[in-house]
Protein backbone atom coordinates (compact mmCIF):
# COMPACT_ATOMS: atom_id res chain seq x y z
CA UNK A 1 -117.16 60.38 -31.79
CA UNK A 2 -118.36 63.28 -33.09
CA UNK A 3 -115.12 65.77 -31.99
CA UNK A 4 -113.13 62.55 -33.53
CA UNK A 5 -115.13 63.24 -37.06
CA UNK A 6 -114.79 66.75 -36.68
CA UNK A 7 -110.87 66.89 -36.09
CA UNK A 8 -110.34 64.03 -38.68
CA UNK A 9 -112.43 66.40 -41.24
CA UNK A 10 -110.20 69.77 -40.72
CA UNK A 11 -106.79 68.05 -40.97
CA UNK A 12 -105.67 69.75 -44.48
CA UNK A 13 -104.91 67.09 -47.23
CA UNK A 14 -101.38 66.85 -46.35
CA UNK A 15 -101.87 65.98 -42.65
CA UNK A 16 -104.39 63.51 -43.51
CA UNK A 17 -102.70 62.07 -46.10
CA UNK A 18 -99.30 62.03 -43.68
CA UNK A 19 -100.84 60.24 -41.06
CA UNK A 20 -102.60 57.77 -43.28
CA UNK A 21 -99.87 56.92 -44.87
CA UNK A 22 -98.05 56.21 -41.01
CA UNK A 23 -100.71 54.24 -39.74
CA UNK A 24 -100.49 51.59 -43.09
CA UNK A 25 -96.46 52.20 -42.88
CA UNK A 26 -97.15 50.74 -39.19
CA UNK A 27 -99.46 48.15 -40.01
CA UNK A 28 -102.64 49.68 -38.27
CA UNK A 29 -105.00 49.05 -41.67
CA UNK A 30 -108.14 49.08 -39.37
CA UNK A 31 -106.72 52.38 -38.07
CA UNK A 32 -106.71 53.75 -41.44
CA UNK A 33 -109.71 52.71 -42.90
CA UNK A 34 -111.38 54.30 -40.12
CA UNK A 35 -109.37 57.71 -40.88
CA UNK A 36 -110.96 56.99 -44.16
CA UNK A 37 -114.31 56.52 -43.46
CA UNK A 38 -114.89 58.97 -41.50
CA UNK A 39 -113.39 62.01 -43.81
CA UNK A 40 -114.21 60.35 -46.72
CA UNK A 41 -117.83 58.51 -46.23
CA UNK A 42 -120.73 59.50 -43.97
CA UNK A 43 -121.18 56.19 -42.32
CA UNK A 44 -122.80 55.34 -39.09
CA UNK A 45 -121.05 53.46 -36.15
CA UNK A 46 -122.63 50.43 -36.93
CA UNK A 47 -121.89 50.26 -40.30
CA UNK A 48 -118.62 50.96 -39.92
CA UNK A 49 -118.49 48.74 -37.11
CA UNK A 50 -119.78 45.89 -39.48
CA UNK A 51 -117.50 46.53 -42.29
CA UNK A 52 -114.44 46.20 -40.07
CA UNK A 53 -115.84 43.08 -38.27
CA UNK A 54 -115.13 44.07 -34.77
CA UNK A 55 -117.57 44.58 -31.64
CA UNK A 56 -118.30 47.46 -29.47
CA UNK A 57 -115.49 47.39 -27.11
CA UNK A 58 -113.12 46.88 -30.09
CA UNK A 59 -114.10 49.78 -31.86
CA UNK A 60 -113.80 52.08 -29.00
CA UNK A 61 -110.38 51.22 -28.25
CA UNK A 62 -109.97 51.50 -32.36
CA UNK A 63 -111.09 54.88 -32.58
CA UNK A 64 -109.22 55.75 -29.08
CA UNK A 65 -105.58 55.02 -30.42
CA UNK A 66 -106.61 56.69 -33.59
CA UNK A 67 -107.34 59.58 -32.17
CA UNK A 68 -103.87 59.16 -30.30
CA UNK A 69 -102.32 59.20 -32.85
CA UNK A 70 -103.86 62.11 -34.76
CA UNK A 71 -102.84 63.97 -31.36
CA UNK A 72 -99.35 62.79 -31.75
CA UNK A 73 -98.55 64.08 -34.85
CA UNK A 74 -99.70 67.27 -34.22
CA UNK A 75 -98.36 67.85 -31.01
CA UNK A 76 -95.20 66.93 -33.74
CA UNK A 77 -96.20 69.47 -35.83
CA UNK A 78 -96.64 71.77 -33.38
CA UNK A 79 -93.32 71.05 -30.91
CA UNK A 80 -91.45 71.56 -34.10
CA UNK A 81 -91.11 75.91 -34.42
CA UNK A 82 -90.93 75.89 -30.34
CA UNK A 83 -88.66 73.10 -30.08
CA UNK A 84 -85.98 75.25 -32.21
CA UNK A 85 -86.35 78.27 -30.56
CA UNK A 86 -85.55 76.59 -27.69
CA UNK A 87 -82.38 74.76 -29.24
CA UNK A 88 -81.27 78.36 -29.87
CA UNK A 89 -81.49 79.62 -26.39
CA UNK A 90 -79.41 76.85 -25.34
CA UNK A 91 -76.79 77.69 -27.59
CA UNK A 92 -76.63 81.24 -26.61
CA UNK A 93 -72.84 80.86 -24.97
CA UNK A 94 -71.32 79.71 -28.46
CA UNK A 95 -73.03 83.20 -29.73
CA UNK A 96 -71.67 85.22 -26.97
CA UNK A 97 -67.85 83.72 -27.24
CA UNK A 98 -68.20 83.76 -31.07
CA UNK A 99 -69.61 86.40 -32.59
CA UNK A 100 -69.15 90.03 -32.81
CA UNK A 101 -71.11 92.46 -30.12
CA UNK A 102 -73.45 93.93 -33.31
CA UNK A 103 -74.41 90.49 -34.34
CA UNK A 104 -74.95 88.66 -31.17
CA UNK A 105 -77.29 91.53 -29.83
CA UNK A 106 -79.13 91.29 -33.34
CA UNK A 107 -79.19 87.76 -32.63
CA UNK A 108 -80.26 87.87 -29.04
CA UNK A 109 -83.25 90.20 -30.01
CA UNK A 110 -84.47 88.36 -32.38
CA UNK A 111 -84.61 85.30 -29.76
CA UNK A 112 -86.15 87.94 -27.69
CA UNK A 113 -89.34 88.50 -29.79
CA UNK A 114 -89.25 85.07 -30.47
CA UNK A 115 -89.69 84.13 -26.76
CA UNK A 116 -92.08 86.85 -26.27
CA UNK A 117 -94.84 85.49 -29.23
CA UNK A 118 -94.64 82.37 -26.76
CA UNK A 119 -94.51 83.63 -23.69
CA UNK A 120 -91.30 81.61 -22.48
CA UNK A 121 -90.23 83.37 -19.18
CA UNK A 122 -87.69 80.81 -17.78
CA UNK A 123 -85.93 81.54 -21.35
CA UNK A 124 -86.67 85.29 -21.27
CA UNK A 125 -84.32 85.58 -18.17
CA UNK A 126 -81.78 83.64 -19.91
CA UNK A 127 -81.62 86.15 -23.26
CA UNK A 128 -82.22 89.31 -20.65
CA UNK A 129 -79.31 88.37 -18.57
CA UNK A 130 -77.33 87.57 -22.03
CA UNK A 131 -77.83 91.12 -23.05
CA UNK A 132 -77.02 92.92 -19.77
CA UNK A 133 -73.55 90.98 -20.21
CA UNK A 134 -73.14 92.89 -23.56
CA UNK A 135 -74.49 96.17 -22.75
CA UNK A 136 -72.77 96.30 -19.17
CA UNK A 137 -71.02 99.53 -19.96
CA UNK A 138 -73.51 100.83 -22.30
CA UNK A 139 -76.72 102.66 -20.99
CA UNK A 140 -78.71 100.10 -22.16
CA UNK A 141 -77.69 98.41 -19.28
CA UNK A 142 -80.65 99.61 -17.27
CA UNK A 143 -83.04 98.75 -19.53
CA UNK A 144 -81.77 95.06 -19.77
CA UNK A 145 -81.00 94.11 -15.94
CA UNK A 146 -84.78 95.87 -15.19
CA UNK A 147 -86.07 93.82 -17.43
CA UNK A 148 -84.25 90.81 -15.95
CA UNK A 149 -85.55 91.31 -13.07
CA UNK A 150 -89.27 91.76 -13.42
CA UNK A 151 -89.19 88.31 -15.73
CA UNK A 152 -87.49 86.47 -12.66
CA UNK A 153 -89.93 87.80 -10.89
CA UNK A 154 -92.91 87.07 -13.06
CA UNK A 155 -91.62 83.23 -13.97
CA UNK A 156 -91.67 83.17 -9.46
CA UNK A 157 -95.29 84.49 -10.21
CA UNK A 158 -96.31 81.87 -12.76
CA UNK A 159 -94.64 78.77 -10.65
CA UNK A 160 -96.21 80.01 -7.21
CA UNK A 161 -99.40 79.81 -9.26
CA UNK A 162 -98.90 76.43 -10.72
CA UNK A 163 -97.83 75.08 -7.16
CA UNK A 164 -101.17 76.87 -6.21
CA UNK A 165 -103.53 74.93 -8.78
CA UNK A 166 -101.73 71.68 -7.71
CA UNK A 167 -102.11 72.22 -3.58
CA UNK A 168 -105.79 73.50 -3.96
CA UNK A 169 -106.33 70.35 -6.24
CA UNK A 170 -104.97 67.61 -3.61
CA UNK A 171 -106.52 69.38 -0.97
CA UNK A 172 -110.05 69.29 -2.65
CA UNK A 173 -109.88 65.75 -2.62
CA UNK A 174 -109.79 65.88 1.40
CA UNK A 175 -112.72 67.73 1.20
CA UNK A 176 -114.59 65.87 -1.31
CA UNK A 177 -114.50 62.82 1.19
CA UNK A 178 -114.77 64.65 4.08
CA UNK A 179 -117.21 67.84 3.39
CA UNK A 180 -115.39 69.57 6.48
CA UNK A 181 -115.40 73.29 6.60
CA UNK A 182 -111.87 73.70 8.19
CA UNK A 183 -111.16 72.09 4.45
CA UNK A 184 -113.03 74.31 3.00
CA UNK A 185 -112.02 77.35 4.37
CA UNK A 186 -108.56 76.06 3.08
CA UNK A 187 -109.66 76.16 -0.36
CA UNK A 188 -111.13 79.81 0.11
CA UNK A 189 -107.45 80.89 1.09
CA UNK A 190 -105.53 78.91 -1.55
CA UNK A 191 -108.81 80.85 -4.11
CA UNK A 192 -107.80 84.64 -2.66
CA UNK A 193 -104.01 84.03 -2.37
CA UNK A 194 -104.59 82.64 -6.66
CA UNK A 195 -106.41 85.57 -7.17
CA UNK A 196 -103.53 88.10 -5.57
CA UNK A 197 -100.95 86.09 -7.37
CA UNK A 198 -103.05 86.68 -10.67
CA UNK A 199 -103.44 90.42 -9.80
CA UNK A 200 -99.52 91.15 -9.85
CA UNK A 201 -99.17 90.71 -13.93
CA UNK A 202 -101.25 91.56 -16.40
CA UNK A 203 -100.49 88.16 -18.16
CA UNK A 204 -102.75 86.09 -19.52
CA UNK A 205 -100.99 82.40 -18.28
CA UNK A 206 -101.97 83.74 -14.42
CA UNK A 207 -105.22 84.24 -15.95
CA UNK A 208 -105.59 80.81 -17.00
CA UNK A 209 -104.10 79.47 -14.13
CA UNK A 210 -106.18 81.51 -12.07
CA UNK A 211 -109.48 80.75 -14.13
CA UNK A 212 -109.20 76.47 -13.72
CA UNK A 213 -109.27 77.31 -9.98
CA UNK A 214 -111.58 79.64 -10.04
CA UNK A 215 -114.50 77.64 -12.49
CA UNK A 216 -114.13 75.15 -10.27
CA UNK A 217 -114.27 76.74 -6.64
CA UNK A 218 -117.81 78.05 -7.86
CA UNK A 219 -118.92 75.21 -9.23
CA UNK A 220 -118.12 72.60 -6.17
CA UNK A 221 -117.07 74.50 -3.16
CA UNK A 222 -119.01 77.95 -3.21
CA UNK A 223 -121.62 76.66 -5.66
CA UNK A 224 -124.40 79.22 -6.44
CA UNK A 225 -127.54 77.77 -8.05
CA UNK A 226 -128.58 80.92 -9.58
CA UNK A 227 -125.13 81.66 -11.20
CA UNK A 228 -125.15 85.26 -9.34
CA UNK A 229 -121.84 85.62 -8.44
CA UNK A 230 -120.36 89.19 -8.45
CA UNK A 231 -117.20 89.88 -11.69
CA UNK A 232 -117.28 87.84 -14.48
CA UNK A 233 -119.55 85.08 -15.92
CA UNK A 234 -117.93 81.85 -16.06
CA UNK A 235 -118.84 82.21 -20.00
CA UNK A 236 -117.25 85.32 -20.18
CA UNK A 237 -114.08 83.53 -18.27
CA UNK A 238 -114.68 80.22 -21.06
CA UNK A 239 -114.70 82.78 -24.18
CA UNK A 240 -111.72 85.00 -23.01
CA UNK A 241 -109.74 81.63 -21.87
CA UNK A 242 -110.45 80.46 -26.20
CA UNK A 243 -109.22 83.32 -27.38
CA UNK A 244 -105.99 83.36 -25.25
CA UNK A 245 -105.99 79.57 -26.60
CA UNK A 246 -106.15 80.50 -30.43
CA UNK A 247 -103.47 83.42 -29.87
CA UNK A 248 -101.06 81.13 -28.29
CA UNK A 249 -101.87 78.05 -30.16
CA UNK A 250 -98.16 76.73 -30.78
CA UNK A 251 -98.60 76.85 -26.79
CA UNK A 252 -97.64 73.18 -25.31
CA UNK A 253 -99.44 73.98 -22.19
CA UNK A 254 -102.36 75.59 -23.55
CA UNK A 255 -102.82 72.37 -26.13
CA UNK A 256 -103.10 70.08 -23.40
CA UNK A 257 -105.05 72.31 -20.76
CA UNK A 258 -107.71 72.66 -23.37
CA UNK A 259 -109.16 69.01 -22.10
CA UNK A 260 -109.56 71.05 -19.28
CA UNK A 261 -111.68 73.29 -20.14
CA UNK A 262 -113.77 71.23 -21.93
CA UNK A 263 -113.97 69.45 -19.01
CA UNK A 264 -114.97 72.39 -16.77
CA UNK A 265 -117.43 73.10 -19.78
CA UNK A 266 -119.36 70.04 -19.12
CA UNK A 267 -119.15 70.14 -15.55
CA UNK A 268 -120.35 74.00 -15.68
CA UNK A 269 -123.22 72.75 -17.94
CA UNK A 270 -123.86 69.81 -15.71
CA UNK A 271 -124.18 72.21 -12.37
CA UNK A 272 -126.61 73.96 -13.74
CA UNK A 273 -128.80 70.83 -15.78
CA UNK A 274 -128.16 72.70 -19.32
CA UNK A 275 -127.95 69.25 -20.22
CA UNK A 276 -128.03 69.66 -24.05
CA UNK A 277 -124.85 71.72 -24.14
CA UNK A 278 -123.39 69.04 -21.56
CA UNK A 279 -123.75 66.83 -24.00
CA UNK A 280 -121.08 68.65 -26.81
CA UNK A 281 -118.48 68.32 -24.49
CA UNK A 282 -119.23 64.61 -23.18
CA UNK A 283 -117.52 62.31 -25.82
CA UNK A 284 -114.36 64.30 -25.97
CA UNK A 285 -113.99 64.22 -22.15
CA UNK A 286 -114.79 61.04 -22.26
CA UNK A 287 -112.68 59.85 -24.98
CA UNK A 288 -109.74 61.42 -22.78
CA UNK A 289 -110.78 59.92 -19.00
CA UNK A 290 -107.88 57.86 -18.90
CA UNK A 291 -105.26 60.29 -19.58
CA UNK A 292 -107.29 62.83 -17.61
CA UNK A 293 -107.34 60.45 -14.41
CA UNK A 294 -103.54 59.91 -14.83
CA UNK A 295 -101.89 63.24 -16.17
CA UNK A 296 -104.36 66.45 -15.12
CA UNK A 297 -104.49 66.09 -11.65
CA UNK A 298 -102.52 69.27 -10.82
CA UNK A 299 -104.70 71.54 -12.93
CA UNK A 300 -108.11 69.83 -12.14
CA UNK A 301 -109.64 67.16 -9.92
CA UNK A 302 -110.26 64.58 -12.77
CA UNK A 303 -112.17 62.02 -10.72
CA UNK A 304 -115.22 64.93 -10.37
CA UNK A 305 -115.94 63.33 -14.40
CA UNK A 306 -116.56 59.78 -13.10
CA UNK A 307 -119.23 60.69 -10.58
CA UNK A 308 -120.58 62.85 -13.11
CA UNK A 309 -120.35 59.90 -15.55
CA UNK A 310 -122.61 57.74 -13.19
CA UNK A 311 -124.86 60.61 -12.95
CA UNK A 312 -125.63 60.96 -16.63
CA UNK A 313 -126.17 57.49 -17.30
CA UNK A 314 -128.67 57.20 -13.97
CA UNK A 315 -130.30 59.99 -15.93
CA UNK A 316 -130.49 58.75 -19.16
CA UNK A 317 -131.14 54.82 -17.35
CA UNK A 318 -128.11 53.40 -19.15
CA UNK A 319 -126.29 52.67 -16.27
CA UNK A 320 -125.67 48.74 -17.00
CA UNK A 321 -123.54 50.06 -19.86
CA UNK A 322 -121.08 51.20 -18.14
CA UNK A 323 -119.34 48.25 -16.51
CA UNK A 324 -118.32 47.14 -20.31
CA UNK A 325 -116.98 50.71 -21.40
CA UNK A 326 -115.02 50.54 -18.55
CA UNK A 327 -112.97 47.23 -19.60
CA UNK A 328 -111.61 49.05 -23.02
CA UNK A 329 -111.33 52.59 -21.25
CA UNK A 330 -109.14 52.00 -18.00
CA UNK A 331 -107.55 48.93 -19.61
CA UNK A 332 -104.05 49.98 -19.07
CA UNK A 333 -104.69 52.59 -16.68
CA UNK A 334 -102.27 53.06 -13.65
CA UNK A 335 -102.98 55.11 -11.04
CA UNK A 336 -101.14 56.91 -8.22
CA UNK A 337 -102.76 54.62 -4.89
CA UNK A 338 -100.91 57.16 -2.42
CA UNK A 339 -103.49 60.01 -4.50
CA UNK A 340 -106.11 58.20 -1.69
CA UNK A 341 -109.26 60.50 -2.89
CA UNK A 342 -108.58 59.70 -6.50
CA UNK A 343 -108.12 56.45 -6.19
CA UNK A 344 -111.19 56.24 -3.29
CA UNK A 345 -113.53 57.86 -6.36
CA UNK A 346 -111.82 55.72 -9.48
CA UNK A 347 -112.69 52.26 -7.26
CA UNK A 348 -116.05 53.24 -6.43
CA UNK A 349 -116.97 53.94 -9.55
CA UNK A 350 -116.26 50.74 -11.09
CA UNK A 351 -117.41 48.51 -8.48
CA UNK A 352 -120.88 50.87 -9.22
CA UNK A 353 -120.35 50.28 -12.57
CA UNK A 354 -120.04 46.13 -11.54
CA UNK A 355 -122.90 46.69 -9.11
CA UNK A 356 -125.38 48.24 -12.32
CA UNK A 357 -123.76 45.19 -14.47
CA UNK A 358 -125.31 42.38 -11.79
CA UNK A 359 -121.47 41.88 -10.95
CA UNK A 360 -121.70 41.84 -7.40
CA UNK A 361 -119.01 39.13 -6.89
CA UNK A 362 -116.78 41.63 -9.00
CA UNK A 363 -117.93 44.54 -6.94
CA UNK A 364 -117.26 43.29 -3.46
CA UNK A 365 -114.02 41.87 -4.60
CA UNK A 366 -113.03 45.60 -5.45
CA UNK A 367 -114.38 46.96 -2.20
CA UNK A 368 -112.57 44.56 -0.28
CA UNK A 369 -109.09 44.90 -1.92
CA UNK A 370 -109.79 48.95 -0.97
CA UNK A 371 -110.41 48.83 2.33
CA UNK A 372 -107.51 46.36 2.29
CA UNK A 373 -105.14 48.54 0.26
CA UNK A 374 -105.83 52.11 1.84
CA UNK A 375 -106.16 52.95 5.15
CA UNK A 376 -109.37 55.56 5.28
CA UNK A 377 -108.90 56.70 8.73
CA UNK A 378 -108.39 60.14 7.77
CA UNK A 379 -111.99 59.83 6.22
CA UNK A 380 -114.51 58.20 8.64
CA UNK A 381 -117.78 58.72 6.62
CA UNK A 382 -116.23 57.56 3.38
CA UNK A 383 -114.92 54.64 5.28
CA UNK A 384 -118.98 54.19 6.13
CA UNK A 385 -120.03 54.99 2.89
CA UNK A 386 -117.72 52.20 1.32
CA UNK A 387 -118.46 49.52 3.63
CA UNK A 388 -122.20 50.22 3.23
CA UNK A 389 -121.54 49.87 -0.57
CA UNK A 390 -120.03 46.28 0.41
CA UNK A 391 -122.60 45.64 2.33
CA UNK A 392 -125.23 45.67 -0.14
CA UNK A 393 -123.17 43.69 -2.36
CA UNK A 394 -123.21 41.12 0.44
CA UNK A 395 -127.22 41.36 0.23
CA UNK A 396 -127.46 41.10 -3.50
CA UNK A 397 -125.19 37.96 -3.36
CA UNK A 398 -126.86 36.68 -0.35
CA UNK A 399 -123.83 36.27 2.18
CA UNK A 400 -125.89 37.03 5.10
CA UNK A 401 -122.85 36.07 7.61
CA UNK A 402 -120.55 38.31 6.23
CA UNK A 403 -123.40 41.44 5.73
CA UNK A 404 -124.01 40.36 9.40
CA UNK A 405 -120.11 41.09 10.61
CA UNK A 406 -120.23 44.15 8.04
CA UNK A 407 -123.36 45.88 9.62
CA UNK A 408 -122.47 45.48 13.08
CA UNK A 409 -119.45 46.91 12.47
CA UNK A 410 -120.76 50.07 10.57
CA UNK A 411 -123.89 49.96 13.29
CA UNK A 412 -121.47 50.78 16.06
CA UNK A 413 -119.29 53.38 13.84
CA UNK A 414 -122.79 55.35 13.48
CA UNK A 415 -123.05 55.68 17.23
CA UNK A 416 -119.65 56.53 17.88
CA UNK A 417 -120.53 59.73 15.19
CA UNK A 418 -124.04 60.14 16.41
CA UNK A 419 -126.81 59.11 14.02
CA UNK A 420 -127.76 62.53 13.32
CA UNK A 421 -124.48 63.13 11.36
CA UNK A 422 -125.26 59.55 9.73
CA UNK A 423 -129.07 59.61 8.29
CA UNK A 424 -128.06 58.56 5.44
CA UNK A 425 -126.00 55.30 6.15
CA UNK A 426 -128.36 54.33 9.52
CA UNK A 427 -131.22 54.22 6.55
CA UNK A 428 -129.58 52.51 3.98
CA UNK A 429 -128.69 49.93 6.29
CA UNK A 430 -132.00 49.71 7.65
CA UNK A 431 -132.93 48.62 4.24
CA UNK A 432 -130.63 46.28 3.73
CA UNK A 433 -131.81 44.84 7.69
CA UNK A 434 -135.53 44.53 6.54
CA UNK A 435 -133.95 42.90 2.74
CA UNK A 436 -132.03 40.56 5.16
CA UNK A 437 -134.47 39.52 8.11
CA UNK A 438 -136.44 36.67 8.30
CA UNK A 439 -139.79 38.47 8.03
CA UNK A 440 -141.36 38.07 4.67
CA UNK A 441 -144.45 39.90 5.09
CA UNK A 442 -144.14 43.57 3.38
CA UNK A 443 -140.66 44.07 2.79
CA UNK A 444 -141.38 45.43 -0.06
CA UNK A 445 -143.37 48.36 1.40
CA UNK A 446 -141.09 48.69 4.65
CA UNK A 447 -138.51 49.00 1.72
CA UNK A 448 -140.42 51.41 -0.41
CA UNK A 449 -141.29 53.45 2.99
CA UNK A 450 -137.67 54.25 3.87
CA UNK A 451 -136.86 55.65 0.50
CA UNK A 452 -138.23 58.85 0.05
CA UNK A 453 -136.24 59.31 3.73
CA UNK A 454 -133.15 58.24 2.30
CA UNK A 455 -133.41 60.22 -1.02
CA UNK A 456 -133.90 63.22 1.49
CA UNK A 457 -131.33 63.09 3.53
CA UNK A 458 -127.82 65.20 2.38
CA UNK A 459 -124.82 64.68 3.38
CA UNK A 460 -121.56 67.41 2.11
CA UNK A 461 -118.96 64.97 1.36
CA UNK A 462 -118.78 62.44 -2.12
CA UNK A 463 -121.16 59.46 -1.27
CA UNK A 464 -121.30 56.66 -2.98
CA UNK A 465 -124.56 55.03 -1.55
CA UNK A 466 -126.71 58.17 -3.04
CA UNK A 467 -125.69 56.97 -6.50
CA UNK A 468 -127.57 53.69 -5.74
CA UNK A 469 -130.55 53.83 -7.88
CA UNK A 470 -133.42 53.01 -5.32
CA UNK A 471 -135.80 52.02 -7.90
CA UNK A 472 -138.51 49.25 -8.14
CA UNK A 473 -136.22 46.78 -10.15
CA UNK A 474 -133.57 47.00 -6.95
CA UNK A 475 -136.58 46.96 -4.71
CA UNK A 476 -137.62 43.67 -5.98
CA UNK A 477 -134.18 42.22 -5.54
CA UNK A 478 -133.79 43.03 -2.24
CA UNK A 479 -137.06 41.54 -1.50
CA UNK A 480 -135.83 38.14 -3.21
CA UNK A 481 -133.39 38.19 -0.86
């Protein structure tokens, strides 16, 4: 809310006052009273809330498609300069077959420097090899078909890179459910072979490029506590990344890859418990989840936010509020099922979120359709992990013939793995055995007993079952059982 405030109060009068007057054009009134309110009136969620009659849920998704549409307009606004440059370079044969030598290498250098200020290189080759054409029996010929061929070679540079970013991202996921180190070796590779890519230009897109990979390698697959790796901070990296932002801010790219880096911001601040500074970057990540989850996945792993969503609100003990954000924030989301590890986390999440919201029926019935829907045999000990999750729903709603079938069937999966590879699971479902069994007497404190066990054990793959708050309130459920 607060980046919402902030944006809405440095749009210059005529921006405001242009998108104001679109939103009551379009009928959005509630839209545009909140526009209003906030740049005009220091009013506080509630109030505002109250004034426009609507409840919680409602005034999420109203301050979500405003801030939509504030983003549309000037993405407009700034597509506009860019967008005719581009019309230009497309119409470079009717300069060549039209105009005089003089004026169409006038014209042609112009486009150049125009290209240059933002950084086109796909276009660059089109204007170099323009000018090689003109100058083919002048000695500026050189010069032209040189630099040809370094921006060929650079714009191979920048798309190995982006193909790069998008490989290292998918195959993090396979790690993330796994924890193998074959995988993660894998991502060391794809980290050097970014890093020699980077090392061939001095251009500040590989940098970029190279600098989402990079945050993010050290944050979740070399992770050092005490921040001591060797070359530059990842501050250092966030500051220089800004300022390459605010040079090139008629950028496209760099407009939309700066959810990124807020995102790495907060998950930077999160590794390390800085928790404060976490905070500045939460609402704007979160405001964005939805379009994260769908449209970032080749330049981050998106679904790291929701498991650091759960996190925070274990911390802060607001967990129960997340099942209802949920129903306004993912209401039209779509996502890619055959992305399995995104769509493993994005499930999970919300049948936690069902699971903190006493939904249990809701949360099984989500479980189920997943191990239904995807086939998680590349991924044994998520498969594990997700029917353990089912099988405390099972407890919670007291099904005790189907938790019966369900923990048999993960009981003989931990012996075919070997129980020391499963702590973890073999106690949670002891818990959920002594919840279940017939035996009154002290389940509580067989319960209670097992915990500090459980909260022990580590495991190097995403697991669901440690974001189970094991806390006296569940304690005295299970025991109800």
């Amino acid at each position: 809310m607060a980046k919402l405030k902030n944006i809405i109060k440095q749009l210059s009068e005529k921006d405001f006052k242009a998108i104001y007057d679109n939103l009551i054009e379009s009928n959005a009134e509630k839209s545009a009273y909140l526009l209003k309110a906030l740049r005009e009136r220091q009013l506080s969620d509630n109030k505002i809330m109250s004034e426009l009659d609507v409840n919680a849920n409602a005034y999420y998704t109203l301050r979500s498609r405003l801030n939509l549409k504030i983003e549309e307009y000037l993405m407009e606004q700034l597509e506009s300069p860019r967008t005719d440059v581009l019309r230009k370079v497309a119409n470079i044969n009717e300069v060549l077959f039209t105009k005089k030598k003089a004026i169409a290498v006038a014209t042609l250098k112009k486009l150049e420097k125009e290209l240059v200020d933002y950084d086109l290189a796909n276009e660059l080759t089109v204007i170099y090899k323009s000018l090689k054409k003109l100058n083919i029996n002048s000695p500026d010929y050189f010069q032209y078909s040189q630099a040809y061929n370094r921006h060929v070679a650079y714009m191979l540079a920048v798309d190995k890179a982006e193909d790069l970013l998008a490989d290292y991202f998918k195959k993090y996921g396979d790690y993330l459910l796994n924890g193998d180190d074959t995988e993660k070796l894998g991502l060391n590779l794809l980290m050097q072979e970014m890093q020699n890519v980077a090392k061939l230009y001095e251009s500040h897109r590989l940098y970029v490029y190279q600098s989402c990979m990079y945050i993010f390698h050290r944050l979740f697959v070399e992770a050092d506590d005490n921040n001591s790796h060797p070359g530059e901070s990842v501050e250092d990296i966030f500051e220089r990344v800004q300022k390459v932002f605010e040079t090139y801010h008629l950028d496209s790219i760099y407009y939309h890859l700066n959810l990124v880096f807020e995102f790495l911001k907060l998950e930077y601040y999160n590794h390390y418990k800085v928790y404060r500074q976490a905070e500045k970057y939460y609402e704007e990540v979160n405001d964005a989840a939805a379009n994260l989850m769908v449209n970032y996945a080749t330049f981050c792993f998106p679904s790291q936010f929701l498991i650091s969503k759960i996190e925070r609100h274990l911390r802060l003990g607001n967990e129960s509020e997340l099942n209802q954000e949920n129903e306004s924030m993912f209401m039209d989301l779509e996502l890619d099922p055959m992305d399995i590890p995104k769509h493993i986390v994005y499930i999970t999440y919300r049948a936690l979120s069902c699971h903190y919201a006493d939904k249990h029926d809701e949360a099984a019935k989500l479980i189920n359709n997943l191990l239904n829907e995807v086939s998680l045999k590349k991924y044994p000990y998520m498969q594990l992990e997700i029917k353990s999750l089912l099988a405390m729903q099972y407890t919670l709603l007291r099904d005790y013939e189907l938790f019966n079938q369900l923990s048999n069937s993960i009981q003989r999966q931990i012996r075919l793995f070997g129980k020391d590879s499963c702590e973890n699971i073999q106690l949670f479902i002891k818990i959920l055995k002594i919840a279940t069994s017939e035996a009154k007497k002290e389940k509580a404190k067989k319960i209670t007993a097992i915990i500090p066990r459980l909260n022990a054990s580590t495991v190097k793959y995403f697991s669901p079952t440690k974001l189970i708050k094991m806390d006296d309130k569940l304690v005295g459920k299970l025991t109800e059982v």
